[in-house]
C-alpha atoms as a PDB file:
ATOM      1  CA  UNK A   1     -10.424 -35.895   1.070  1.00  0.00           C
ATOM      2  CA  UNK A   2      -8.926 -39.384   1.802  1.00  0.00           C
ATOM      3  CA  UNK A   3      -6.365 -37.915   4.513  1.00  0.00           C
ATOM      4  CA  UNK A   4      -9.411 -36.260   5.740  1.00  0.00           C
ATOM      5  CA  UNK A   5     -11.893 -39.317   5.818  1.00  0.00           C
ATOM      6  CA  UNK A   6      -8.379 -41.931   7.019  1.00  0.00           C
ATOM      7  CA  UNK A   7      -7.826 -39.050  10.214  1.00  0.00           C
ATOM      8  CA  UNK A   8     -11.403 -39.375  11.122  1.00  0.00           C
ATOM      9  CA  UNK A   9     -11.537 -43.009  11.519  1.00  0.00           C
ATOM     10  CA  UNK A  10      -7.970 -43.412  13.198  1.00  0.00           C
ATOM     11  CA  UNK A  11      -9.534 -40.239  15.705  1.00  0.00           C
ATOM     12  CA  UNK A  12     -13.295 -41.319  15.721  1.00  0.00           C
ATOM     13  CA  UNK A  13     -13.961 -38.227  16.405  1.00  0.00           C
ATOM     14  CA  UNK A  14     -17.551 -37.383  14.919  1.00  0.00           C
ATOM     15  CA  UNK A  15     -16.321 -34.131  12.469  1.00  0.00           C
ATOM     16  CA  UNK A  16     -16.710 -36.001   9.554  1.00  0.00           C
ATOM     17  CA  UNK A  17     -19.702 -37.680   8.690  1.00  0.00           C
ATOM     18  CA  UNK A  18     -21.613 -39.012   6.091  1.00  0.00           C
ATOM     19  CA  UNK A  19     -23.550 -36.211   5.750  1.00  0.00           C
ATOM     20  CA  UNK A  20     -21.034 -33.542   6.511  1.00  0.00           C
ATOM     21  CA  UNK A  21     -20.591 -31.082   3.603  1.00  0.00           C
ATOM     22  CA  UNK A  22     -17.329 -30.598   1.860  1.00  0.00           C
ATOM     23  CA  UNK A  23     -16.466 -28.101  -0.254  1.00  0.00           C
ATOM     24  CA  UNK A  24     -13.609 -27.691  -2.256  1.00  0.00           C
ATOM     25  CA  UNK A  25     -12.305 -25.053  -4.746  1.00  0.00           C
ATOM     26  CA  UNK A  26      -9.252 -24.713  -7.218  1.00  0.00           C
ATOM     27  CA  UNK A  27      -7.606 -22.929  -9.417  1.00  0.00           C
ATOM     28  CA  UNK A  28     -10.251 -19.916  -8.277  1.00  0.00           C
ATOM     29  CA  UNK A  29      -9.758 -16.634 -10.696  1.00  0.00           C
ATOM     30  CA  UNK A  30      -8.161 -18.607 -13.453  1.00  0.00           C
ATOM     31  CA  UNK A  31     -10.121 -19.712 -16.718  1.00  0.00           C
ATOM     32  CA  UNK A  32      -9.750 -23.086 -15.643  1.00  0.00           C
ATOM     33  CA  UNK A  33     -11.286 -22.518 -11.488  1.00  0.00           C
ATOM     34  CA  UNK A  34     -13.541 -25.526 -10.683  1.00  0.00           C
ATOM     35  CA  UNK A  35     -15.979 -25.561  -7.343  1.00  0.00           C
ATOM     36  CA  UNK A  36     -17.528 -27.860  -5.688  1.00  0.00           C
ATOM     37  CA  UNK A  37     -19.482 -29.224  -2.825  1.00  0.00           C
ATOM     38  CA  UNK A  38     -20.792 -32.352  -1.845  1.00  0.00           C
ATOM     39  CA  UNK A  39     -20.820 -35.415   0.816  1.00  0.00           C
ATOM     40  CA  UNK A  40     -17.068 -36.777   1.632  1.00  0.00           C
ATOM     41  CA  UNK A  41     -18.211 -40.299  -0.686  1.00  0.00           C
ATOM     42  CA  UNK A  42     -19.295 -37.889  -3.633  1.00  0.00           C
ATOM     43  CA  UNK A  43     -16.094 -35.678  -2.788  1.00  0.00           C
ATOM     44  CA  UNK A  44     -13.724 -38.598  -2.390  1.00  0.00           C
ATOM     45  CA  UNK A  45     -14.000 -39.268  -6.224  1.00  0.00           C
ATOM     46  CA  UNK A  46     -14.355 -35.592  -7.844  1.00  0.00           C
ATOM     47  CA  UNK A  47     -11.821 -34.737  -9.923  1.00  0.00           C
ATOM     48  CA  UNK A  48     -10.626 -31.165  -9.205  1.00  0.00           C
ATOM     49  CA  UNK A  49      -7.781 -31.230 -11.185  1.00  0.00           C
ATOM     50  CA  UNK A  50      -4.872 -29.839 -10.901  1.00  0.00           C
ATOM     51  CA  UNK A  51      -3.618 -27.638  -7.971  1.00  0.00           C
ATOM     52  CA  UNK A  52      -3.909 -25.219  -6.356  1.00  0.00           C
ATOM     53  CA  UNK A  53      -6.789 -27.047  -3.846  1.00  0.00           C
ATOM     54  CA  UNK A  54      -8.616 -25.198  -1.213  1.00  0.00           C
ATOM     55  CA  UNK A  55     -10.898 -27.586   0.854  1.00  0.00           C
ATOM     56  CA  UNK A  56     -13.744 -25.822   3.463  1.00  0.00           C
ATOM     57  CA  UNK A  57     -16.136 -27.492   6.000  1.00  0.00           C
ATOM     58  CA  UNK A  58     -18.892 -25.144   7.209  1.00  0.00           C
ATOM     59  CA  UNK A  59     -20.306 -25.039   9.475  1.00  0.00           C
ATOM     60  CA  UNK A  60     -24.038 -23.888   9.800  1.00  0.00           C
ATOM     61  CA  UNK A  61     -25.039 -22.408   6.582  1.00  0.00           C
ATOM     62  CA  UNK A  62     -27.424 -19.638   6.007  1.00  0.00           C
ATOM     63  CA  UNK A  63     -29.847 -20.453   3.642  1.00  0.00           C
ATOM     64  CA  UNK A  64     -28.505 -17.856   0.741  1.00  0.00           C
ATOM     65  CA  UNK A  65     -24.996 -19.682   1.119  1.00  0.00           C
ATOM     66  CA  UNK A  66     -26.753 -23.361   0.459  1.00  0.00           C
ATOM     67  CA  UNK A  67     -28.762 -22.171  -2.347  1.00  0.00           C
ATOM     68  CA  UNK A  68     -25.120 -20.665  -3.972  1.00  0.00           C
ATOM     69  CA  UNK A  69     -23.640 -23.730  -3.375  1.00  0.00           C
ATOM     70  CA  UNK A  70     -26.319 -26.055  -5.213  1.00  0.00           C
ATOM     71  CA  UNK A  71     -26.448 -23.665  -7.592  1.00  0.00           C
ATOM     72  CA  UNK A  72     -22.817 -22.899  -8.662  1.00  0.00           C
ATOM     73  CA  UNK A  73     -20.957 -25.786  -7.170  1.00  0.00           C
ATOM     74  CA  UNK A  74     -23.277 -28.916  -7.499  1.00  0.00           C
ATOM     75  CA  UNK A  75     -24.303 -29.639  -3.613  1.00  0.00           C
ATOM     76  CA  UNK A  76     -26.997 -31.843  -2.757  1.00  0.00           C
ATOM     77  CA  UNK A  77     -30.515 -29.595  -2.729  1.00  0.00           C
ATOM     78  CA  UNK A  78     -31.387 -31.238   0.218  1.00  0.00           C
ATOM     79  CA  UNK A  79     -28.793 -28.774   2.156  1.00  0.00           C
ATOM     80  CA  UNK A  80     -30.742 -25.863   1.258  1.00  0.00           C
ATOM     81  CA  UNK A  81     -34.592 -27.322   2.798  1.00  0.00           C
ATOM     82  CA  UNK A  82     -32.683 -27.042   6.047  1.00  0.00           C
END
């Protein structure tokens, strides 16, 4: 997330914003796989633990995918009034 976040203010290129969803997933099929989704400051300081990492930005979400991701990996609500 920080590489992410430090390349888009040395670019400036608008990709990442405040508001731009970030999900991230790890560990996924083991006993110990942890998901989540949130805003880059929320994202910055979750603690995914060890690796293996996978991070995803999506783009426009259907409304079934936002509801799955406040449900099972703790997004904002807000993303699924859209």
């Amino acid at each position: 997330m920080e590489w992410l976040l430090n390349t888009e203010k040395a670019k400036g290129l608008g990709m990442i914003t405040e508001k731009t969803l970030i999900c991230a997933a790890a560990r996924v099929g083991s006993r110990t796989e942890k998901i989540a989704a949130h805003y880059p400051h929320k994202m910055l300081v979750e603690d995914m633990g060890p690796p293996l990492h996978t991070v995803v930005v999506p783009g426009k979400l259907h409304f079934i995918e936002a509801c799955v991701l406040v449900k099972f990996a703790g997004a904002p609500e807000e993303i699924a009034e859209d």
